[in-house]
PDB file of N, CA and C in Angstrom:
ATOM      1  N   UNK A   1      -6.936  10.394 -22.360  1.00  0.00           N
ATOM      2  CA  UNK A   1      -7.483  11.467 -21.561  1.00  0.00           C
ATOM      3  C   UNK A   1      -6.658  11.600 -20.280  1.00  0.00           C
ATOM      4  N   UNK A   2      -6.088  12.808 -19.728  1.00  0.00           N
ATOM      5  CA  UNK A   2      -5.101  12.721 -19.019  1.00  0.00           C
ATOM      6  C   UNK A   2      -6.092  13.529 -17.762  1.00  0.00           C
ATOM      7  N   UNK A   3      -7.260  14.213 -17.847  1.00  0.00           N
ATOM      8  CA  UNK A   3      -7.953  14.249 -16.374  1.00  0.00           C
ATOM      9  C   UNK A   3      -8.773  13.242 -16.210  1.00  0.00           C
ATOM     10  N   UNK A   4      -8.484  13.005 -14.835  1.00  0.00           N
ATOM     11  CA  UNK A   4      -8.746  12.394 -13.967  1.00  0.00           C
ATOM     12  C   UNK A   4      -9.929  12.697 -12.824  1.00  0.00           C
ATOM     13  N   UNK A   5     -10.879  11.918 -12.667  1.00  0.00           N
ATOM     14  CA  UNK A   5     -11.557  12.415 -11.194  1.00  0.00           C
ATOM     15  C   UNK A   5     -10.853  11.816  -9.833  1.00  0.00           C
ATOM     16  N   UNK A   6     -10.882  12.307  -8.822  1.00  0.00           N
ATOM     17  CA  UNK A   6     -10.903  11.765  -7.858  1.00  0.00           C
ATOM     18  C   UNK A   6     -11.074  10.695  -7.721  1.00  0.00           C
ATOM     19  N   UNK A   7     -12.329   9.829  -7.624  1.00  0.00           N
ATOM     20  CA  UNK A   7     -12.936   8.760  -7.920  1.00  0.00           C
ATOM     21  C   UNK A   7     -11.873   7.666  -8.843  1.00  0.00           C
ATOM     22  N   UNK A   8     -11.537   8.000 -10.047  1.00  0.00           N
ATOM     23  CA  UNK A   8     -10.773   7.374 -10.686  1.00  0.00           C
ATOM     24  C   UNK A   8      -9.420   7.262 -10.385  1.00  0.00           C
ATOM     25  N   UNK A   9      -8.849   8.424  -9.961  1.00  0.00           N
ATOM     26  CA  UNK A   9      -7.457   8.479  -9.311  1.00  0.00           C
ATOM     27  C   UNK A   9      -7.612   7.248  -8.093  1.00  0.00           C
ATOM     28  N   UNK A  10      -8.306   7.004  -7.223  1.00  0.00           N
ATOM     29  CA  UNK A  10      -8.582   6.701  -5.877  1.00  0.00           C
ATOM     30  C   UNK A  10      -8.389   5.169  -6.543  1.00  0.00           C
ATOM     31  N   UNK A  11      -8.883   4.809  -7.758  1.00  0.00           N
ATOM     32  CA  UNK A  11      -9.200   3.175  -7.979  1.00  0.00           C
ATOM     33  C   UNK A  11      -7.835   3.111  -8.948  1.00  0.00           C
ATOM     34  N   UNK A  12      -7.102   4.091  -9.896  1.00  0.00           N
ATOM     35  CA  UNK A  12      -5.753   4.136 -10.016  1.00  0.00           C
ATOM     36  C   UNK A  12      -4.437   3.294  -8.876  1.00  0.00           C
ATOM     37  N   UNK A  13      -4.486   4.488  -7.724  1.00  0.00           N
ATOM     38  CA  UNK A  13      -4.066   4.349  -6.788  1.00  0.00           C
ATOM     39  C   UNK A  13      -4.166   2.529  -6.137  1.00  0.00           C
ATOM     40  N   UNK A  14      -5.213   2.183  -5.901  1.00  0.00           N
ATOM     41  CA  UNK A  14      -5.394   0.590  -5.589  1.00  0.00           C
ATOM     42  C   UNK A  14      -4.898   0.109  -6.294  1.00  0.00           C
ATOM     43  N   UNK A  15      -5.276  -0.081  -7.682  1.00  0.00           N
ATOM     44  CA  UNK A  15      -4.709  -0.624  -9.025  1.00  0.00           C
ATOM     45  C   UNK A  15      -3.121  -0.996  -8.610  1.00  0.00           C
ATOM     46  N   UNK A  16      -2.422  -0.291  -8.573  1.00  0.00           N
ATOM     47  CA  UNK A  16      -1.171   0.311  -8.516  1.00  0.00           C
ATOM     48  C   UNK A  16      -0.285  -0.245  -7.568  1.00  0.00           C
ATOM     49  N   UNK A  17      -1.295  -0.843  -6.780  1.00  0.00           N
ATOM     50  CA  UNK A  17      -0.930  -1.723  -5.361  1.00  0.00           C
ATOM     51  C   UNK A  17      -0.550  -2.745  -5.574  1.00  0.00           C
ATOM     52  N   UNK A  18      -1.560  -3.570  -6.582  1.00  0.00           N
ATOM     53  CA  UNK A  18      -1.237  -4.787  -7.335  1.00  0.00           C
ATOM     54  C   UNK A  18      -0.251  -4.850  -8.694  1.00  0.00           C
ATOM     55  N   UNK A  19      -0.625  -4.171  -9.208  1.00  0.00           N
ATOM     56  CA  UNK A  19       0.002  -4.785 -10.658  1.00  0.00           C
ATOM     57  C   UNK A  19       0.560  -2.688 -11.266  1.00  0.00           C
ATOM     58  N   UNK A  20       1.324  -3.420 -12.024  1.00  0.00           N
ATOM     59  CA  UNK A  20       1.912  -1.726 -12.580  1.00  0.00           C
ATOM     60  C   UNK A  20       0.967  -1.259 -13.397  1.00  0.00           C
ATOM     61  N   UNK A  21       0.839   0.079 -13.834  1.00  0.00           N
ATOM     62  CA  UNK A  21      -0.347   1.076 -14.449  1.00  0.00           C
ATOM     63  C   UNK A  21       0.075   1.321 -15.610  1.00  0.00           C
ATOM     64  N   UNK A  22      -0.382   1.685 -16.842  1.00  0.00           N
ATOM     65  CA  UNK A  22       0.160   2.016 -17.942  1.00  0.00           C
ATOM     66  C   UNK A  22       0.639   3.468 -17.805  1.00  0.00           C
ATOM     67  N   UNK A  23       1.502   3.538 -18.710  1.00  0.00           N
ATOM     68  CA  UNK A  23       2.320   5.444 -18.345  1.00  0.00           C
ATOM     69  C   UNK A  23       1.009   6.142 -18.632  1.00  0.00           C
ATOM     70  N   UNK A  24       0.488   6.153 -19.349  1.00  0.00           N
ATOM     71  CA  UNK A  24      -0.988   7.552 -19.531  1.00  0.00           C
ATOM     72  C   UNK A  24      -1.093   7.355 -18.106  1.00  0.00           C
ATOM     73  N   UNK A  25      -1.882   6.763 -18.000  1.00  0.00           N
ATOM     74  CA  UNK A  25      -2.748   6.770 -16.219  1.00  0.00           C
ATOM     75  C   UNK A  25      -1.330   6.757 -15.541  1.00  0.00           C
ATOM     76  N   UNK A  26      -0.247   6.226 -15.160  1.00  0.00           N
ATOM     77  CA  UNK A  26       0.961   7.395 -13.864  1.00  0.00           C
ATOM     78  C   UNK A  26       1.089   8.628 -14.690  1.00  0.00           C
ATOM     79  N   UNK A  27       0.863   9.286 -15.588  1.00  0.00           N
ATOM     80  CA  UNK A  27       1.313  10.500 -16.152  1.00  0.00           C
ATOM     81  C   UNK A  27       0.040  11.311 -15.159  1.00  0.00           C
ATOM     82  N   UNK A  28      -1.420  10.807 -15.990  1.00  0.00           N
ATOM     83  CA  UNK A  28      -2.890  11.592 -15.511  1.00  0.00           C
ATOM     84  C   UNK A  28      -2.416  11.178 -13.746  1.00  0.00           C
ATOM     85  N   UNK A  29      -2.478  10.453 -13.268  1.00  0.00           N
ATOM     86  CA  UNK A  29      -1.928  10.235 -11.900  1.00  0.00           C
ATOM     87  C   UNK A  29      -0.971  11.370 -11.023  1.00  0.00           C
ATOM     88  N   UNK A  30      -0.063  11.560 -11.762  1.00  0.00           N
ATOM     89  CA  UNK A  30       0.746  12.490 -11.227  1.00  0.00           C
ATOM     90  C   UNK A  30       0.432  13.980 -11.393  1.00  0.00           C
ATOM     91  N   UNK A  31      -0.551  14.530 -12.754  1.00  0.00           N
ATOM     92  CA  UNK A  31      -0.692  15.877 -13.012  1.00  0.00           C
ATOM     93  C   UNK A  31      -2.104  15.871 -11.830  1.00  0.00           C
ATOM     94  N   UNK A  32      -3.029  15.333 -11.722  1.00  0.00           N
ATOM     95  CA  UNK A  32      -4.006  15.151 -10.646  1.00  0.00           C
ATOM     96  C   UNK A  32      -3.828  15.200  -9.466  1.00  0.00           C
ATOM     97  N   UNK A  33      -2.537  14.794  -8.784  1.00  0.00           N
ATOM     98  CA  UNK A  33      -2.309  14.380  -7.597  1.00  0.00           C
ATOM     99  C   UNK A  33      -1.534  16.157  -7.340  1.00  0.00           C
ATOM    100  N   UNK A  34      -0.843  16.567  -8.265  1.00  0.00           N
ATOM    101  CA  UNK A  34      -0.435  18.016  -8.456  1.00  0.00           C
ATOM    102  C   UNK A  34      -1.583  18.772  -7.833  1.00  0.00           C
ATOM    103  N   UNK A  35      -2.552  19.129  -8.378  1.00  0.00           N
ATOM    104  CA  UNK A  35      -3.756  19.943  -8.389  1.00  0.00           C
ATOM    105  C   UNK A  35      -4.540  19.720  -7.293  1.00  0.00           C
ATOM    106  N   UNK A  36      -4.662  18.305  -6.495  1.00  0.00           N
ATOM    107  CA  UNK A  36      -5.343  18.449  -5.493  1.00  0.00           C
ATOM    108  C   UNK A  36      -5.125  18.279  -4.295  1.00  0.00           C
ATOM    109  N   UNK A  37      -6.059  18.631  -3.431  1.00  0.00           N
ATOM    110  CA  UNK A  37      -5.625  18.535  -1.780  1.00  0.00           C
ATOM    111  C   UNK A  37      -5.709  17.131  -0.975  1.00  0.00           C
ATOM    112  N   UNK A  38      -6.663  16.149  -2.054  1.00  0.00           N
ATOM    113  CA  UNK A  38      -7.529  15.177  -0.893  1.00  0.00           C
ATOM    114  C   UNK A  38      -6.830  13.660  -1.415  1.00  0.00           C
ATOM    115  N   UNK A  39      -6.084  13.811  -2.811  1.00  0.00           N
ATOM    116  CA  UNK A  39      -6.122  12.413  -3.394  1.00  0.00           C
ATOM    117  C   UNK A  39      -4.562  11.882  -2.544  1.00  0.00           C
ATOM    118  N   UNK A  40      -3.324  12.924  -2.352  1.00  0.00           N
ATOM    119  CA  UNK A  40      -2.591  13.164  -1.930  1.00  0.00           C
ATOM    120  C   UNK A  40      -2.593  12.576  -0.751  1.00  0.00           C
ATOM    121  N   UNK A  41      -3.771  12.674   0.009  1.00  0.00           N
ATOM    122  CA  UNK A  41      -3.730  12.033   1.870  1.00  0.00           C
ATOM    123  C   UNK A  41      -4.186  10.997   1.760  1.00  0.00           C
ATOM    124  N   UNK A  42      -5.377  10.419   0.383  1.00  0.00           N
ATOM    125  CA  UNK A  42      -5.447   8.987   0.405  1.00  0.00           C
ATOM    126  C   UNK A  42      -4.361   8.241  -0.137  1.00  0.00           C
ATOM    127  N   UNK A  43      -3.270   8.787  -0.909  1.00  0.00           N
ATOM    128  CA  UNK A  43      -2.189   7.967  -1.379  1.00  0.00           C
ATOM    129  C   UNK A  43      -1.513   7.542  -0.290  1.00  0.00           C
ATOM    130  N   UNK A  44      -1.355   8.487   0.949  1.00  0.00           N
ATOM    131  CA  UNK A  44      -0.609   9.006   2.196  1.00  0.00           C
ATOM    132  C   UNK A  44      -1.508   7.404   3.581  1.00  0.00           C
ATOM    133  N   UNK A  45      -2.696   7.511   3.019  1.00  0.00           N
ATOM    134  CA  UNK A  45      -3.597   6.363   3.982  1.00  0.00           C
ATOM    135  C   UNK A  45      -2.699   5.033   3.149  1.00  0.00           C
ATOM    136  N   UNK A  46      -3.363   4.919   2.381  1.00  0.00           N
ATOM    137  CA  UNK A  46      -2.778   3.480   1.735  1.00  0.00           C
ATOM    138  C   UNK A  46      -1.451   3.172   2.183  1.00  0.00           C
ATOM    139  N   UNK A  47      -0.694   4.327   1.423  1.00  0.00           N
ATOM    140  CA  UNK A  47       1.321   4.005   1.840  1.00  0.00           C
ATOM    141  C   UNK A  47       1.146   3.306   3.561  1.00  0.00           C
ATOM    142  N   UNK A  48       0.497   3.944   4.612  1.00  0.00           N
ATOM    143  CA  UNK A  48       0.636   3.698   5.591  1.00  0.00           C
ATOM    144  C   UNK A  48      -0.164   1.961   6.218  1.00  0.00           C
ATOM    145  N   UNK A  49      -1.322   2.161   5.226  1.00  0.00           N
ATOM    146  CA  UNK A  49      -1.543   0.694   5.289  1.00  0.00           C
ATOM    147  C   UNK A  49      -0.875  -0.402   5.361  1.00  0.00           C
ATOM    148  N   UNK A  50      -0.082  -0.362   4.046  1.00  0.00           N
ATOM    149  CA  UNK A  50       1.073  -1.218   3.500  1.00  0.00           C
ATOM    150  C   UNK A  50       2.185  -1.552   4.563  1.00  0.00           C
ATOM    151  N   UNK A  51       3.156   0.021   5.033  1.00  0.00           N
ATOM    152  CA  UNK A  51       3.411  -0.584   6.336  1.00  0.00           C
ATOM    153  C   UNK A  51       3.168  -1.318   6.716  1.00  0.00           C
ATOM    154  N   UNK A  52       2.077  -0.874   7.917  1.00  0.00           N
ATOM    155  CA  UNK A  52       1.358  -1.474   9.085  1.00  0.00           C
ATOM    156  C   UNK A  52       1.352  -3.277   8.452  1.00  0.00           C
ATOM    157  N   UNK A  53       0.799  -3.183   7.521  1.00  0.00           N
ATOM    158  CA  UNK A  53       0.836  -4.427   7.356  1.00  0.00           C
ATOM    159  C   UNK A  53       2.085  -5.218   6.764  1.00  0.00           C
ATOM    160  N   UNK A  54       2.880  -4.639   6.383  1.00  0.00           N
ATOM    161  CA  UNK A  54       4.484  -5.162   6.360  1.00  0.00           C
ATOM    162  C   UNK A  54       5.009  -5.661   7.484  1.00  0.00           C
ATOM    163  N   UNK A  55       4.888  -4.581   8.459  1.00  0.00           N
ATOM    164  CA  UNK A  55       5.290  -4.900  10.159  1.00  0.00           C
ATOM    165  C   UNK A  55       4.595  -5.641  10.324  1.00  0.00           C
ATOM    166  N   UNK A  56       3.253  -5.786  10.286  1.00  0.00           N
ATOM    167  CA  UNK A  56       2.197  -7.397  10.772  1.00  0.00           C
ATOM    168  C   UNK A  56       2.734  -8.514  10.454  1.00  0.00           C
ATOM    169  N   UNK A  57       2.695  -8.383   8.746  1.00  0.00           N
ATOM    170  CA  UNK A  57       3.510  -9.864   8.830  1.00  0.00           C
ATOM    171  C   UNK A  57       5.354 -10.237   9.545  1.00  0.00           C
ATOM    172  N   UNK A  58       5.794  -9.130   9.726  1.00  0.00           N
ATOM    173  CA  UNK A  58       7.054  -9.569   9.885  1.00  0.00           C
ATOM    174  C   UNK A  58       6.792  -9.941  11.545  1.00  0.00           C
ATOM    175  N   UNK A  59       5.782  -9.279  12.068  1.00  0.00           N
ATOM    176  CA  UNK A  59       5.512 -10.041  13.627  1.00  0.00           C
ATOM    177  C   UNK A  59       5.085 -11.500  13.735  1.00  0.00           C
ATOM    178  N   UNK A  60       3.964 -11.538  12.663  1.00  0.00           N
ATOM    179  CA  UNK A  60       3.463 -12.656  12.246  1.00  0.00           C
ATOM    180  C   UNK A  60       4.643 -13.766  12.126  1.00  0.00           C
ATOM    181  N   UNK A  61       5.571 -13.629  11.343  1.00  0.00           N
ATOM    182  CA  UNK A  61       6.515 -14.126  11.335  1.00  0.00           C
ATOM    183  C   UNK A  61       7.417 -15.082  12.670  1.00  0.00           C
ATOM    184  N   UNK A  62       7.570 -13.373  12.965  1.00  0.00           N
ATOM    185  CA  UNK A  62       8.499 -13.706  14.604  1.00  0.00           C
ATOM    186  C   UNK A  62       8.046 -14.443  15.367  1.00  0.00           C
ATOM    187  N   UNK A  63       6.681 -14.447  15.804  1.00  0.00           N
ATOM    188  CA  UNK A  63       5.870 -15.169  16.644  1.00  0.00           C
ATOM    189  C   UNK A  63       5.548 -16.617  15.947  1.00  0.00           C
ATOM    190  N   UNK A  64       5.621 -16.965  14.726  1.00  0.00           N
ATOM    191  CA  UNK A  64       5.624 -18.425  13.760  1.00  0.00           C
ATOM    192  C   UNK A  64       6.911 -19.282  14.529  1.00  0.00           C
ATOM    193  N   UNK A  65       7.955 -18.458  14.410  1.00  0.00           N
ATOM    194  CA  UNK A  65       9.123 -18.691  14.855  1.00  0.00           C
ATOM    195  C   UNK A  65       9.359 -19.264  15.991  1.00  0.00           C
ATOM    196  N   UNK A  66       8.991 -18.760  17.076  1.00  0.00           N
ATOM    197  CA  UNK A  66       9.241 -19.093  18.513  1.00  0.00           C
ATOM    198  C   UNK A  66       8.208 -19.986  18.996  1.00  0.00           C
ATOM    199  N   UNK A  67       7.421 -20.363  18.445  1.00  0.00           N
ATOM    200  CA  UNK A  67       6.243 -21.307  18.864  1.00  0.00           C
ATOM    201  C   UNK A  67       6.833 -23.138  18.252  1.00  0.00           C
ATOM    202  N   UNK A  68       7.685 -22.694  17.109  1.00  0.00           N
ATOM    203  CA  UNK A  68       7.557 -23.944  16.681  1.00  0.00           C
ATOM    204  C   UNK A  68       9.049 -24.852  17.958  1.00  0.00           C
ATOM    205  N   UNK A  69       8.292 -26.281  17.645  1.00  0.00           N
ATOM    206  CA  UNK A  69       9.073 -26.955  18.818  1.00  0.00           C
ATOM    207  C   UNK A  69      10.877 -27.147  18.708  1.00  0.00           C
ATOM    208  N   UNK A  70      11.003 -26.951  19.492  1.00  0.00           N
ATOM    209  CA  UNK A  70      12.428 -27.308  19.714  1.00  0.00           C
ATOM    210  C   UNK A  70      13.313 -26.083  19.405  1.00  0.00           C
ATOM    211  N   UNK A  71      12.266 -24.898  19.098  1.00  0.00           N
ATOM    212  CA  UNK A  71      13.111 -23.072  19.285  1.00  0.00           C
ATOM    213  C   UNK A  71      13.131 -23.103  20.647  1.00  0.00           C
ATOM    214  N   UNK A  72      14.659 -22.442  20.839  1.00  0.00           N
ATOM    215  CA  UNK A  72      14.842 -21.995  22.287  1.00  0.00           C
ATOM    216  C   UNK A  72      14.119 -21.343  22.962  1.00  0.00           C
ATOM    217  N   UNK A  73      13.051 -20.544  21.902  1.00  0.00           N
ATOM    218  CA  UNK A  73      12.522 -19.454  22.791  1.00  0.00           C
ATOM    219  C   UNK A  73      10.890 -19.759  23.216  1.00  0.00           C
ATOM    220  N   UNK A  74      10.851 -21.302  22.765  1.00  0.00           N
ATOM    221  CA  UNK A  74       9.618 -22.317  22.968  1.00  0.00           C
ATOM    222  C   UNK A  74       8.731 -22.133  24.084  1.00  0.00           C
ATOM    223  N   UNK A  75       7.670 -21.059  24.492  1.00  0.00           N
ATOM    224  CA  UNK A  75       6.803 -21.141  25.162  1.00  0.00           C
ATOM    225  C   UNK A  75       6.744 -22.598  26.286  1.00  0.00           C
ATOM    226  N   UNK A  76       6.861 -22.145  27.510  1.00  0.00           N
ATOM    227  CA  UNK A  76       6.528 -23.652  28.382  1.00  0.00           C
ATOM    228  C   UNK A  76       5.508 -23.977  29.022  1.00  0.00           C
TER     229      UNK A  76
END
């Protein structure tokens, strides 16, 4: 079945985050995402999630970095 609700697209979309989708569902995925106005800006929320949290950890990171002892940049 290649329509899709909203609803289902939306838990697609998560899906998709984790683990890869079978081609039916990215096919119904993509003709759905065609046709509507709203699923489009939640794909658009998530993508931006991911960011944000890409950059988190890579701060996360930076700041791991400079704390540990004997980095030059060692808090005094």
């Amino acid at each position: 079945m290649l329509k899709r609700t909203c609803r289902e697209v939306a838990a697609l979309l998560i899906a998709r985050e984790d683990r890869s989708i079978a081609i039916s569902d990215e096919v119904a995925l993509k003709l759905h995402m065609l046709a509507c106005d709203t699923c489009p800006k939640f794909e658009n929320q998530i993508l931006t999630m991911r960011a944000a949290m890409a950059r988190w950890r890579n701060y996360a990171n930076e700041d791991d970095d400079t704390l540990k002892p004997g980095s030059a940049e060692t808090p005094e």
